[in-house]
PDB file of N, CA and C in Angstrom:
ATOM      1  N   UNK A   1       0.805  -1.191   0.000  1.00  0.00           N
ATOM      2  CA  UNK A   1       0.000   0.000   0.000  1.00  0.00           C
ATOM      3  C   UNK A   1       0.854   1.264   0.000  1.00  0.00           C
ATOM      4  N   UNK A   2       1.832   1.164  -0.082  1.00  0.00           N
ATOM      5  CA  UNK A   2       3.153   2.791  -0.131  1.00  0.00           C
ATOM      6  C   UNK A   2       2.696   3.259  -0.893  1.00  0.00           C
ATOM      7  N   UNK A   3       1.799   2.993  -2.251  1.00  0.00           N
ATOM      8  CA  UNK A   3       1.601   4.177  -3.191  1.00  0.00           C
ATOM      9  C   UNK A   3       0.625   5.353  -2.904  1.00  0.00           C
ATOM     10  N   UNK A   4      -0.122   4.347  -1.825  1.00  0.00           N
ATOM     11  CA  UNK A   4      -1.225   5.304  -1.146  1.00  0.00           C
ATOM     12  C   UNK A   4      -1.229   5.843  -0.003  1.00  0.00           C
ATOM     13  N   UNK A   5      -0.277   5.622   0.489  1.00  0.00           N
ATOM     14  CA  UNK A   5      -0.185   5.887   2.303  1.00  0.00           C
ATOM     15  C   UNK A   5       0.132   7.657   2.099  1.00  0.00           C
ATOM     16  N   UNK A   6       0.451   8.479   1.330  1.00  0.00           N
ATOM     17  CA  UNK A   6       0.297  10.031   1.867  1.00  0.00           C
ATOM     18  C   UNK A   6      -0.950  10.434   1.193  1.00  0.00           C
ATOM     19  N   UNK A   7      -1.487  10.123   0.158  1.00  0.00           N
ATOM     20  CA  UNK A   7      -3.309  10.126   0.004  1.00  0.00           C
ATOM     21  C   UNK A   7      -3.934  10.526   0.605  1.00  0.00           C
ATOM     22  N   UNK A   8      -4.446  11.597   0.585  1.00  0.00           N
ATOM     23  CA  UNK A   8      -5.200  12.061   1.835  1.00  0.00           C
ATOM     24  C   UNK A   8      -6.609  12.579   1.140  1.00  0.00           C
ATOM     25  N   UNK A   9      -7.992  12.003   1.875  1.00  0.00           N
ATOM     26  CA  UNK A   9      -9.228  12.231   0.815  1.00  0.00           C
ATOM     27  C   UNK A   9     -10.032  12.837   1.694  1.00  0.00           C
ATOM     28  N   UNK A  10     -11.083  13.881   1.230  1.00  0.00           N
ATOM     29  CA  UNK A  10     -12.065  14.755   1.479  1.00  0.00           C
ATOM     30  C   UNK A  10     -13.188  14.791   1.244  1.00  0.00           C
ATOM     31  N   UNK A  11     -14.306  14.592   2.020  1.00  0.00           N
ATOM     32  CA  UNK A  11     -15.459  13.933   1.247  1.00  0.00           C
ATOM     33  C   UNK A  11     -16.605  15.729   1.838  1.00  0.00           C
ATOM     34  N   UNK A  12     -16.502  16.243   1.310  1.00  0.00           N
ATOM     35  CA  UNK A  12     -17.976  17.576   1.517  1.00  0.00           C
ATOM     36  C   UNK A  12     -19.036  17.610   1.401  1.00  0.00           C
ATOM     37  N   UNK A  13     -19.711  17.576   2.181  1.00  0.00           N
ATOM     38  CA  UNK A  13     -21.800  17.159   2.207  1.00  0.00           C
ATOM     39  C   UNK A  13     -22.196  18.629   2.363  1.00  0.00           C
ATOM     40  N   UNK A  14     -22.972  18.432   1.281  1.00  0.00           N
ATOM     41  CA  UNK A  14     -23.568  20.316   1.354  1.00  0.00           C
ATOM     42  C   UNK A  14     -25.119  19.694   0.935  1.00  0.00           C
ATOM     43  N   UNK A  15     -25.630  20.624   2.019  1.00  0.00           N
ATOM     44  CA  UNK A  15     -27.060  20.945   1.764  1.00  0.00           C
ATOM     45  C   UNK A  15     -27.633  21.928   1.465  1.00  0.00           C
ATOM     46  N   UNK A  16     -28.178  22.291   0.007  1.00  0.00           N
ATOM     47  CA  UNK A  16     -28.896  23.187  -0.362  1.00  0.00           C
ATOM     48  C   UNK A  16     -30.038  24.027   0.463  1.00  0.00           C
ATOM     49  N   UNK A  17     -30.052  24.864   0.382  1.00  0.00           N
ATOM     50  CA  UNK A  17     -31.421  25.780   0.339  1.00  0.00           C
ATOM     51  C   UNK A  17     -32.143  25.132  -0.626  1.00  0.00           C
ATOM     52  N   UNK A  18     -34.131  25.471  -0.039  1.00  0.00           N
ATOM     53  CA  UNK A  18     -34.443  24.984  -1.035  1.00  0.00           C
ATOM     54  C   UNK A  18     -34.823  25.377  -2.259  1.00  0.00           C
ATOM     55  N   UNK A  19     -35.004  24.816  -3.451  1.00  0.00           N
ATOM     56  CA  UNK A  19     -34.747  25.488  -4.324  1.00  0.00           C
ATOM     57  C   UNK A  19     -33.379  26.004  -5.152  1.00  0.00           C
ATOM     58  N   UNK A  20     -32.184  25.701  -4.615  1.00  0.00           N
ATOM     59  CA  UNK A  20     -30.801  26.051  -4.852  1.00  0.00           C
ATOM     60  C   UNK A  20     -29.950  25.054  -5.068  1.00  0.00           C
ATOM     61  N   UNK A  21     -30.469  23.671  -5.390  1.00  0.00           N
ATOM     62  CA  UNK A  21     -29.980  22.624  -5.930  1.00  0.00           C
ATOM     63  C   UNK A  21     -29.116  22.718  -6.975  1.00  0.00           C
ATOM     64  N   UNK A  22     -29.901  23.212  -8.072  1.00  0.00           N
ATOM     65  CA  UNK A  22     -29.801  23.222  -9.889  1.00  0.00           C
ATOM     66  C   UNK A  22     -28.268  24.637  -9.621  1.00  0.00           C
ATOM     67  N   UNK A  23     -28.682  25.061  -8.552  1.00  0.00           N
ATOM     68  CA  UNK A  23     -27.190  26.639  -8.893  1.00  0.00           C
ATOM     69  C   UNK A  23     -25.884  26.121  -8.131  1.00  0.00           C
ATOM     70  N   UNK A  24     -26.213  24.735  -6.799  1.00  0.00           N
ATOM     71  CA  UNK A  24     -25.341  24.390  -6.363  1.00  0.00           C
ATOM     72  C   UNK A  24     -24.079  23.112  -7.301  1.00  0.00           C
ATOM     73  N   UNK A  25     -24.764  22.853  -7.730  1.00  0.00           N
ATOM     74  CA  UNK A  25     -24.655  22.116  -8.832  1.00  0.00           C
ATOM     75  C   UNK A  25     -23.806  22.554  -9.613  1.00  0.00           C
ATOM     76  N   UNK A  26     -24.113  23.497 -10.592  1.00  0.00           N
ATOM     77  CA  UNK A  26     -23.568  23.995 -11.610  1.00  0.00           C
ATOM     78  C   UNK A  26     -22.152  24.429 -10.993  1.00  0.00           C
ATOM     79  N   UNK A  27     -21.817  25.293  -9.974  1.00  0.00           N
ATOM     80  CA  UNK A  27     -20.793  25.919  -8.861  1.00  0.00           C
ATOM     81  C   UNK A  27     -19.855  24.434  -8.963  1.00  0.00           C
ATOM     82  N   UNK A  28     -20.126  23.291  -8.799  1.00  0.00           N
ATOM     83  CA  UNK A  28     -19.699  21.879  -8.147  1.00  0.00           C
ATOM     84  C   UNK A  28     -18.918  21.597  -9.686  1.00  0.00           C
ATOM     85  N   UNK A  29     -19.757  21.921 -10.792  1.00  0.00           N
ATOM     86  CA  UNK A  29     -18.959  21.057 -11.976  1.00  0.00           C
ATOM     87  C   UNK A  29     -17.829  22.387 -12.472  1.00  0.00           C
ATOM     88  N   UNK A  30     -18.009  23.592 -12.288  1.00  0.00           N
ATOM     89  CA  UNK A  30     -17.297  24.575 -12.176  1.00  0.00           C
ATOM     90  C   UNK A  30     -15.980  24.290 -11.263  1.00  0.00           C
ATOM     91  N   UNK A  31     -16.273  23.793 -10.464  1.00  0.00           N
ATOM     92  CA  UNK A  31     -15.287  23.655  -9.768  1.00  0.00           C
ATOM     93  C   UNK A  31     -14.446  22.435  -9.946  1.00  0.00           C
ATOM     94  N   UNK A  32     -15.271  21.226 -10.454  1.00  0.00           N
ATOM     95  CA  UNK A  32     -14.118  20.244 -10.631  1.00  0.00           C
ATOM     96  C   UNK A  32     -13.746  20.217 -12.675  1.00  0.00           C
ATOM     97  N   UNK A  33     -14.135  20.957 -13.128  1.00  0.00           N
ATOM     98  CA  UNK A  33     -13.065  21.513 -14.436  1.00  0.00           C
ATOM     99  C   UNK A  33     -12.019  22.138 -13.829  1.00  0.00           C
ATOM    100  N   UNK A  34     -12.349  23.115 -12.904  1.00  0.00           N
ATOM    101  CA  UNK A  34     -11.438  24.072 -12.637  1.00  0.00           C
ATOM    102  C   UNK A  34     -10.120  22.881 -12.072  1.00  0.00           C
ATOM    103  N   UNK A  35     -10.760  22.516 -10.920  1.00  0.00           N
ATOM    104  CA  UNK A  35      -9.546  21.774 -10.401  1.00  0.00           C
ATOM    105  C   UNK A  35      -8.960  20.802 -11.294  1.00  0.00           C
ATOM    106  N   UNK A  36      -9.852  20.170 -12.200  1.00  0.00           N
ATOM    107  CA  UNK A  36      -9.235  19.224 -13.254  1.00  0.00           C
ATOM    108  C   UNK A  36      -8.148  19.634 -14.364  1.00  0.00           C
ATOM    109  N   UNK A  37      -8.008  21.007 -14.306  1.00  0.00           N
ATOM    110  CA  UNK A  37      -7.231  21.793 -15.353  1.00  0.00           C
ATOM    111  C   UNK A  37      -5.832  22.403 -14.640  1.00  0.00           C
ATOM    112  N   UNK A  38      -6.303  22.614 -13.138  1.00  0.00           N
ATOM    113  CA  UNK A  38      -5.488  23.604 -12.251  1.00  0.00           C
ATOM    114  C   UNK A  38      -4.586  22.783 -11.353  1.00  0.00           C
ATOM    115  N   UNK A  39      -5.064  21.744 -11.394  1.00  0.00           N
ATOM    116  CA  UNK A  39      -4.468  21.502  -9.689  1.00  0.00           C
ATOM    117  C   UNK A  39      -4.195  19.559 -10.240  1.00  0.00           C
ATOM    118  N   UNK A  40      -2.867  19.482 -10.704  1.00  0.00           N
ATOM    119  CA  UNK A  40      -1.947  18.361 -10.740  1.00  0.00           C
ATOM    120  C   UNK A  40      -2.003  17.202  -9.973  1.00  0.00           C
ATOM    121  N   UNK A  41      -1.964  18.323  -8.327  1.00  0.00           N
ATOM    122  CA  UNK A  41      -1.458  16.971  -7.110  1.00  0.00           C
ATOM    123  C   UNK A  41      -3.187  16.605  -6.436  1.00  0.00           C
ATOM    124  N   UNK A  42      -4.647  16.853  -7.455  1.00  0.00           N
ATOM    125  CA  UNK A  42      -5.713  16.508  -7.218  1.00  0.00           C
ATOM    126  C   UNK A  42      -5.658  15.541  -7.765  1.00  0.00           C
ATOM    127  N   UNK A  43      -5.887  14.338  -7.543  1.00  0.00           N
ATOM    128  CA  UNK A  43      -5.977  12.567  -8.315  1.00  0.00           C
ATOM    129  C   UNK A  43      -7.179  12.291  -8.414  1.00  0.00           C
ATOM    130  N   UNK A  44      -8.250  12.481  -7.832  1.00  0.00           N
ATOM    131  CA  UNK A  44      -9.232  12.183  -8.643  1.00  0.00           C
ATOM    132  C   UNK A  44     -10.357  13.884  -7.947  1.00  0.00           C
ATOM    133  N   UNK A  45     -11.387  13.726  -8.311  1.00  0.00           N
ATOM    134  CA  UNK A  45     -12.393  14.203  -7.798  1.00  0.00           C
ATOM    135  C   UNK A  45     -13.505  13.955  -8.296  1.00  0.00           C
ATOM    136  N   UNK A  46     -15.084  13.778  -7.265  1.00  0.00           N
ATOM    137  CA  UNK A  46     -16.270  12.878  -7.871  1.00  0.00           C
ATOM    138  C   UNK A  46     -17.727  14.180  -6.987  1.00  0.00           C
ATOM    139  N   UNK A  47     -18.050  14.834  -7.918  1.00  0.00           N
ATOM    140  CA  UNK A  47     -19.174  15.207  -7.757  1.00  0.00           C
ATOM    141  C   UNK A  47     -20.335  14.182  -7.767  1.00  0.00           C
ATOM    142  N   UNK A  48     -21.127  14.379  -6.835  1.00  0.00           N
ATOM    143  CA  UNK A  48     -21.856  12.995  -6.187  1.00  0.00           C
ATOM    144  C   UNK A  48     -23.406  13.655  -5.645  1.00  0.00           C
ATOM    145  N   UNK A  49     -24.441  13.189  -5.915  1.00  0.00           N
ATOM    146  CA  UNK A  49     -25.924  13.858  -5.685  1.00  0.00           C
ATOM    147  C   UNK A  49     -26.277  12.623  -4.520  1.00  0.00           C
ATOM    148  N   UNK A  50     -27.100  13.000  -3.545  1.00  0.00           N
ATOM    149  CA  UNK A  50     -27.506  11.594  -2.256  1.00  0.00           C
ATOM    150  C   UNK A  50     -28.746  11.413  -2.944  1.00  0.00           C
ATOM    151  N   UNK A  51     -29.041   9.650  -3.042  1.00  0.00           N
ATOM    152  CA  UNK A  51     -30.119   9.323  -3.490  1.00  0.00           C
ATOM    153  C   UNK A  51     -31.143   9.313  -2.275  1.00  0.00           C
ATOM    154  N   UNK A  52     -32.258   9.046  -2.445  1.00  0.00           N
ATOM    155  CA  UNK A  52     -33.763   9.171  -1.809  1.00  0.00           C
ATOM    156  C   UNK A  52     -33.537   7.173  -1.065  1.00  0.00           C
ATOM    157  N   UNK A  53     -32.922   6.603  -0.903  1.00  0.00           N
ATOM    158  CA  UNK A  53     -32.820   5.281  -0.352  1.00  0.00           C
ATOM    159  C   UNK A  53     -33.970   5.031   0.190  1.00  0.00           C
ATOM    160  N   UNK A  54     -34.399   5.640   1.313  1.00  0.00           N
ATOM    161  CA  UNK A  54     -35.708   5.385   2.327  1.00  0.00           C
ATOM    162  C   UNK A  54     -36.862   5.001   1.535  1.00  0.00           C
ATOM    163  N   UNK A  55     -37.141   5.795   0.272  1.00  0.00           N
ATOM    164  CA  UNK A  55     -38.094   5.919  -0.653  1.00  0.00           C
ATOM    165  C   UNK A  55     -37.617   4.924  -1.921  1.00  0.00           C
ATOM    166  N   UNK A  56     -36.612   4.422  -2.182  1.00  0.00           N
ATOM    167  CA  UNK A  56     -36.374   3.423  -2.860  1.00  0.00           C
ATOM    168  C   UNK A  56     -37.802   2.626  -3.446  1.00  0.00           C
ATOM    169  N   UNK A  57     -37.945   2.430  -4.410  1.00  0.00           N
ATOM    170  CA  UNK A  57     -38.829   1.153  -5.232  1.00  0.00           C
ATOM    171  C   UNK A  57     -38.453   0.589  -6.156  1.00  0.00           C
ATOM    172  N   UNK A  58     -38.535   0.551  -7.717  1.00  0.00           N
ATOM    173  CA  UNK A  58     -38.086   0.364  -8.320  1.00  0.00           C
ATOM    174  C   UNK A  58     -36.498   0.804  -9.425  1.00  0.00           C
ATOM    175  N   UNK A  59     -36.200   1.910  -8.209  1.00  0.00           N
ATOM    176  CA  UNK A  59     -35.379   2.222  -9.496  1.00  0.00           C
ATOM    177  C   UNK A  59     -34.873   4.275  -9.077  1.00  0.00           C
ATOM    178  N   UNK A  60     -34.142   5.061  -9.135  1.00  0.00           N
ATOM    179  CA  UNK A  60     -34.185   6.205  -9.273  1.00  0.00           C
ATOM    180  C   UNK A  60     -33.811   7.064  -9.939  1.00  0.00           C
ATOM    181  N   UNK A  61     -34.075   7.798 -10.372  1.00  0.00           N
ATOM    182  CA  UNK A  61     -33.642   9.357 -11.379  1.00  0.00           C
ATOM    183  C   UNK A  61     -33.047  10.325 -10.753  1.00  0.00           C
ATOM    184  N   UNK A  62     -32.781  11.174 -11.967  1.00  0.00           N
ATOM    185  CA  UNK A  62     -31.481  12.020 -11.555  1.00  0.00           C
ATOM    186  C   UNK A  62     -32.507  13.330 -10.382  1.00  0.00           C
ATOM    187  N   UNK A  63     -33.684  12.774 -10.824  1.00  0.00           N
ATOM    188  CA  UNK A  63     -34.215  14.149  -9.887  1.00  0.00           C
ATOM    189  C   UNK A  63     -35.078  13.649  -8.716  1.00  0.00           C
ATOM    190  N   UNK A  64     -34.593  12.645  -8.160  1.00  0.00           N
ATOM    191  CA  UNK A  64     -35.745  12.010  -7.101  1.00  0.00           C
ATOM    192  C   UNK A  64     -35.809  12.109  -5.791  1.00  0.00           C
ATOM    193  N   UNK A  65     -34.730  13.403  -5.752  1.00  0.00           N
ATOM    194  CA  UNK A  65     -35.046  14.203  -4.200  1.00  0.00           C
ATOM    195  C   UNK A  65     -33.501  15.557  -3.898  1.00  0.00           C
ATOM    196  N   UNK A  66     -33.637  16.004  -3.432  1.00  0.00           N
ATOM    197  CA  UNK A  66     -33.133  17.441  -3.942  1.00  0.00           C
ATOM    198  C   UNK A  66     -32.548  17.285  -2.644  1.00  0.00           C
ATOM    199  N   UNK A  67     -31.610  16.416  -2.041  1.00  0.00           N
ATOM    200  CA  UNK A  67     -30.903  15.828  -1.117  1.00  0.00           C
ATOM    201  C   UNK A  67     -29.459  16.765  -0.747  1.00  0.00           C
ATOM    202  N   UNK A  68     -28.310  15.939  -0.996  1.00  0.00           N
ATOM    203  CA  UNK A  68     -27.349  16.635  -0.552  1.00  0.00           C
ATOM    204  C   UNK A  68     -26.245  16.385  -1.948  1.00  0.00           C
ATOM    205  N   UNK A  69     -25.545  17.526  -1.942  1.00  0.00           N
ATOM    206  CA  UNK A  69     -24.515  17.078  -2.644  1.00  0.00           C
ATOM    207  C   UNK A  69     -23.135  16.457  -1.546  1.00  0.00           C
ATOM    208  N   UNK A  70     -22.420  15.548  -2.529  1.00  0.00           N
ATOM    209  CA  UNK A  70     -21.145  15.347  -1.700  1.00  0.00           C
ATOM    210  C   UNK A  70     -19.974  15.036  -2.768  1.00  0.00           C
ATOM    211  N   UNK A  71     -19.067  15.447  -2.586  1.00  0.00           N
ATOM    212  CA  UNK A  71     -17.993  15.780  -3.191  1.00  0.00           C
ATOM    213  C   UNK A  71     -17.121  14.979  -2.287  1.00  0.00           C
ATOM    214  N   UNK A  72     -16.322  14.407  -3.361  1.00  0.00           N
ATOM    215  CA  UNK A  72     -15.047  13.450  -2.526  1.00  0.00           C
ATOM    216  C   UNK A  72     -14.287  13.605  -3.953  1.00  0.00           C
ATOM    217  N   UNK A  73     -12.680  14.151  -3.052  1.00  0.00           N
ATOM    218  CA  UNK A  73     -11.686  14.540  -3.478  1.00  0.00           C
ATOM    219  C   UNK A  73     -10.451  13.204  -2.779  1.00  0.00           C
ATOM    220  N   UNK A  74      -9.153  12.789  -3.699  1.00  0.00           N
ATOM    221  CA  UNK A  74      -8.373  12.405  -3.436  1.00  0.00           C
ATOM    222  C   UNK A  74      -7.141  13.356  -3.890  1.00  0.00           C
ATOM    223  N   UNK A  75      -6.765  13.627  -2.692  1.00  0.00           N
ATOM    224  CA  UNK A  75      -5.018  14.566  -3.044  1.00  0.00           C
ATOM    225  C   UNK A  75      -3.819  14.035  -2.866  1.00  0.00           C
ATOM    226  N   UNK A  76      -2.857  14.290  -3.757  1.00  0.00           N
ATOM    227  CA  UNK A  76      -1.388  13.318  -3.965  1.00  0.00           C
ATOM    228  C   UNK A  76      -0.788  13.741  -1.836  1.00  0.00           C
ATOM    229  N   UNK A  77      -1.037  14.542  -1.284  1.00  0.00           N
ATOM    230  CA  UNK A  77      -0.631  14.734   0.293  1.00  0.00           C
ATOM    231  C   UNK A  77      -1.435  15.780   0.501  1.00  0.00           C
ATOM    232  N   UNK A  78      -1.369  16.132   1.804  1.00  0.00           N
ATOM    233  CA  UNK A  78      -1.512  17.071   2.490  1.00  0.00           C
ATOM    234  C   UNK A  78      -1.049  18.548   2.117  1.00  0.00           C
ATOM    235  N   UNK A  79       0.089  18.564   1.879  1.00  0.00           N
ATOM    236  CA  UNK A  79       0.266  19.929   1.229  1.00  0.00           C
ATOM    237  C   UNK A  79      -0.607  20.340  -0.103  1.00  0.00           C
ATOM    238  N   UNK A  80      -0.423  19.867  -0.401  1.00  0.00           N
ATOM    239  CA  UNK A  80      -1.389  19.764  -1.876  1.00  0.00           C
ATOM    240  C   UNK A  80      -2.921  20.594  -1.585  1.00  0.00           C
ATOM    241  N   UNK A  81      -3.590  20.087  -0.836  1.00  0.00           N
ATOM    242  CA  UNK A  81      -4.682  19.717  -0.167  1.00  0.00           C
ATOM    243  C   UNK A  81      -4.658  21.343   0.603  1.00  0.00           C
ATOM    244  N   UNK A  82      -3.625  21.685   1.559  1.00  0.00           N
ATOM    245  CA  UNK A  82      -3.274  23.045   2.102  1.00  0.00           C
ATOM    246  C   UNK A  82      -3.051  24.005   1.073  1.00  0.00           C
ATOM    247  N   UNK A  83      -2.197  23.889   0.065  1.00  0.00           N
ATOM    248  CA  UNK A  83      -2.182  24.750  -0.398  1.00  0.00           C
ATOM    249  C   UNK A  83      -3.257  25.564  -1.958  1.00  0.00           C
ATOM    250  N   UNK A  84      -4.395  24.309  -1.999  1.00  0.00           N
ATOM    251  CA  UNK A  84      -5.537  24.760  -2.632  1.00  0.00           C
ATOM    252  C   UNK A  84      -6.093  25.309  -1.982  1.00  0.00           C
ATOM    253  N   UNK A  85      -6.330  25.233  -0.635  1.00  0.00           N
ATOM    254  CA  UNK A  85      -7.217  25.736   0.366  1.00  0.00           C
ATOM    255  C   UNK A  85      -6.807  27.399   0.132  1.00  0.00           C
ATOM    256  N   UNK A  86      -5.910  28.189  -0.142  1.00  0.00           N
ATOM    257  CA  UNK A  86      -4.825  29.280   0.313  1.00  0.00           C
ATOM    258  C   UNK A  86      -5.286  30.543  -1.387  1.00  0.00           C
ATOM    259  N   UNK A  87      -5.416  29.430  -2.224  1.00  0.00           N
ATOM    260  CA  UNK A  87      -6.254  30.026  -3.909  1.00  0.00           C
ATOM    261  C   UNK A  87      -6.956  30.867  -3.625  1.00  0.00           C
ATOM    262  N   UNK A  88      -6.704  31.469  -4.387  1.00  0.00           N
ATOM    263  CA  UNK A  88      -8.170  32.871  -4.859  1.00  0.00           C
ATOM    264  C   UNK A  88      -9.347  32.489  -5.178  1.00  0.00           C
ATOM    265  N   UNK A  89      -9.234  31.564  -6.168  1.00  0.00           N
ATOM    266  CA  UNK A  89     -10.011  30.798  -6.711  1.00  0.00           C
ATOM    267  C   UNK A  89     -10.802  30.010  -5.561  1.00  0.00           C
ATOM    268  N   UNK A  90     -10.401  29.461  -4.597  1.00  0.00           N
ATOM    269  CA  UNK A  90     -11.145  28.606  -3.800  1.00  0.00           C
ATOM    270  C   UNK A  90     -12.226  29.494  -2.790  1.00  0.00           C
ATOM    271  N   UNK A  91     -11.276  30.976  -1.968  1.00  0.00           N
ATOM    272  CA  UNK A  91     -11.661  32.088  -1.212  1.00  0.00           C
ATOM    273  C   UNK A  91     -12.750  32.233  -2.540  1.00  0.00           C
ATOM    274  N   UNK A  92     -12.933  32.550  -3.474  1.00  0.00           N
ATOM    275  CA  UNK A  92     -14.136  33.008  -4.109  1.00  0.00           C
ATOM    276  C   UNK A  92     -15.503  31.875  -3.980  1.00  0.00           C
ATOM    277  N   UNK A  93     -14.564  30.721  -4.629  1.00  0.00           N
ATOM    278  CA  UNK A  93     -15.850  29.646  -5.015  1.00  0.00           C
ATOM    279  C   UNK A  93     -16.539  29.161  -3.550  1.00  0.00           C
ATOM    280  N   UNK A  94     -15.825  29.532  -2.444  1.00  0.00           N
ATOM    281  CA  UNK A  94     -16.439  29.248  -1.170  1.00  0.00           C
ATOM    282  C   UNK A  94     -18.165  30.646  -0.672  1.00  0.00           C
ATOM    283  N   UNK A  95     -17.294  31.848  -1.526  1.00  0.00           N
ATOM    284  CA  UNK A  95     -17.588  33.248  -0.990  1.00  0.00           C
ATOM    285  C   UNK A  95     -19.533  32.404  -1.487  1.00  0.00           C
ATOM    286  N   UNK A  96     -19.180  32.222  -3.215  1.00  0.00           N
ATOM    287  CA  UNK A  96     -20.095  32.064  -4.042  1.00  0.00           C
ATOM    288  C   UNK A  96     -21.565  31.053  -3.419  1.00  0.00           C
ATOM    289  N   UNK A  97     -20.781  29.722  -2.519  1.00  0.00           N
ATOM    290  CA  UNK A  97     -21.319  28.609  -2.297  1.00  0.00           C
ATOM    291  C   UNK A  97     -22.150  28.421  -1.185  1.00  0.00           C
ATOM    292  N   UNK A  98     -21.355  29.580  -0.277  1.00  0.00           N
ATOM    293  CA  UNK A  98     -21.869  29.576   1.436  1.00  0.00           C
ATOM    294  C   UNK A  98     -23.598  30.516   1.353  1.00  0.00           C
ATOM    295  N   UNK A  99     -23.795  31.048   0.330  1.00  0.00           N
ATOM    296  CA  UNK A  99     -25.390  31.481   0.799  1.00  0.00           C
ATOM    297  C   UNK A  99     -26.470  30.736  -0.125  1.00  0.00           C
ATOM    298  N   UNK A 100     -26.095  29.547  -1.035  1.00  0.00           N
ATOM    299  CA  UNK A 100     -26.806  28.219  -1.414  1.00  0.00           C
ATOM    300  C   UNK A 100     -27.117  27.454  -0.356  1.00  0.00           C
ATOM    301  N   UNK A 101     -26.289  27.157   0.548  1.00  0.00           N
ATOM    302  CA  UNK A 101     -26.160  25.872   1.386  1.00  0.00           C
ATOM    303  C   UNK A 101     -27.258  26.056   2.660  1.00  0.00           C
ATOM    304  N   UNK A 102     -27.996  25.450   3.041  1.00  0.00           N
ATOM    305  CA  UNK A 102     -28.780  25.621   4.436  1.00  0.00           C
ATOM    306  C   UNK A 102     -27.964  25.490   5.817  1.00  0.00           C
ATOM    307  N   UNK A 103     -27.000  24.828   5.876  1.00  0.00           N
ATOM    308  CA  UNK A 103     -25.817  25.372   6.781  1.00  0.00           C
ATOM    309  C   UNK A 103     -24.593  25.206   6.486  1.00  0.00           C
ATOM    310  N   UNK A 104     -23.629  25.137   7.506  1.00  0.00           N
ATOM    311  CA  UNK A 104     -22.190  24.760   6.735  1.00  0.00           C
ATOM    312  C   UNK A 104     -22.437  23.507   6.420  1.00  0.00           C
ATOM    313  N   UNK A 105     -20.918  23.198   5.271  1.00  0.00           N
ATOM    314  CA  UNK A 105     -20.647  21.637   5.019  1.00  0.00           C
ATOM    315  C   UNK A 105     -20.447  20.878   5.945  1.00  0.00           C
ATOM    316  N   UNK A 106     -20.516  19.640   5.989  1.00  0.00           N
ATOM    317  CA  UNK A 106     -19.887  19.008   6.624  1.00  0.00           C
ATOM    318  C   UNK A 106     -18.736  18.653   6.153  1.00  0.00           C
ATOM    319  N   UNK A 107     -17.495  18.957   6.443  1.00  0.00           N
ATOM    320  CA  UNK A 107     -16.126  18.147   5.979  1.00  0.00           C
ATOM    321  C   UNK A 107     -15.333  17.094   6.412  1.00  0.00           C
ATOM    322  N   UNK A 108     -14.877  16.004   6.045  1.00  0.00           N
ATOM    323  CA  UNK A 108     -14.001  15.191   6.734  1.00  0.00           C
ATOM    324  C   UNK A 108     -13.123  15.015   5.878  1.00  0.00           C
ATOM    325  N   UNK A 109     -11.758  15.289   6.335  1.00  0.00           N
ATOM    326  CA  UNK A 109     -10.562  14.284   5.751  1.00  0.00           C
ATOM    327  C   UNK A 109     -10.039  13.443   6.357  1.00  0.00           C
ATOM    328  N   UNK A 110      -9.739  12.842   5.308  1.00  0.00           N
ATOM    329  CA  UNK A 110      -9.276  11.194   5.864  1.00  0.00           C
ATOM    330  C   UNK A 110      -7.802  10.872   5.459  1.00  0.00           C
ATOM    331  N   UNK A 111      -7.181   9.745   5.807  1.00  0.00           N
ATOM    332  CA  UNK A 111      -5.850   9.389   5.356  1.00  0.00           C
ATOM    333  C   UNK A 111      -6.610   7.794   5.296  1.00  0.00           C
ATOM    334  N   UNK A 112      -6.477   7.121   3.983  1.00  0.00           N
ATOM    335  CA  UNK A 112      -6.726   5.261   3.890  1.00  0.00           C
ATOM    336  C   UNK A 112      -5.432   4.507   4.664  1.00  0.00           C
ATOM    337  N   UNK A 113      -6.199   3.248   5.294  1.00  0.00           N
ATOM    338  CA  UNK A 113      -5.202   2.590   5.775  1.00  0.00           C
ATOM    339  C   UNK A 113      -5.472   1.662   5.453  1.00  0.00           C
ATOM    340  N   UNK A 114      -6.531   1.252   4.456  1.00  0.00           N
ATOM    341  CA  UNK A 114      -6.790   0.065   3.592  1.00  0.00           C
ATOM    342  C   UNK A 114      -7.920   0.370   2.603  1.00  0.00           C
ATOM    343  N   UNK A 115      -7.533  -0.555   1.718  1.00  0.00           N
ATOM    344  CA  UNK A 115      -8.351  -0.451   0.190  1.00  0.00           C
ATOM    345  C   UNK A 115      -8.075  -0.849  -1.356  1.00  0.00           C
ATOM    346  N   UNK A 116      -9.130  -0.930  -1.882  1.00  0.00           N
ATOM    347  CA  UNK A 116      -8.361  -1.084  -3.486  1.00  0.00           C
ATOM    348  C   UNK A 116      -9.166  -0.737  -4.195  1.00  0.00           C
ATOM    349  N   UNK A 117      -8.942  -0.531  -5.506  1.00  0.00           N
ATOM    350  CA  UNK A 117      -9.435  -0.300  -6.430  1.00  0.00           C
ATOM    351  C   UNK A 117      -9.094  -1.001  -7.994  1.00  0.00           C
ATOM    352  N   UNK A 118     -10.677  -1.120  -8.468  1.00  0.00           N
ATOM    353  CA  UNK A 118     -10.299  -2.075 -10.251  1.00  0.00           C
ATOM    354  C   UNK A 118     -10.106  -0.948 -11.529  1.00  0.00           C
TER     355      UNK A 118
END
């Protein structure tokens, strides 16, 4: 596992206002072009919508409950990770994001100490 042990991942749960889904959204894919173009020591990043589970039946669509977004980021370390935080670009896209959301994010970062991937 050495290839992954300074990996350090970020997973952000934002909850819309209501009604502010469709603008939080748009901000989210804005942001991972941006980072997909800008930022090297970002390895992956996955804009992610929460499905309606409870309400589950047959099957769900892209619009079947106006839930949470969550964003999970993997960064080559920690610095990496610090020093996006420090961007202009980020101080804005935060400025932009914080009066969509019904409260703050929730954030966690993590470091893996097991896993794989196909």
């Amino acid at each position: 596992m050495a290839a992954t042990e300074e990996r350090i991942f970020v997973v952000a749960i934002m909850k819309p206002l209501p009604g502010k889904m469709a603008e939080l959204e748009k901000l989210c894919l804005e942001g991972v072009k941006y980072q997909q173009e800008t930022a090297p020591d970002l390895l992956g990043f996955h804009a992610t919508k929460s499905l309606d589970y409870a309400n589950y039946k047959e099957g769900w669509t892209n619009d079947a409950v106006e839930g949470e977004l969550i964003n999970v980021q993997v960064w080559a370390n920690t610095k990496a990770l610090e020093e996006s935080g420090k961007t202009e670009w980020t101080q804005e896209m935060q400025t932009k994001v914080g009066p969509l959301l019904a409260g703050p994010p929730s954030v966690k970062v993590m470091k893996s100490y097991a896993g794989f991937r196909r």
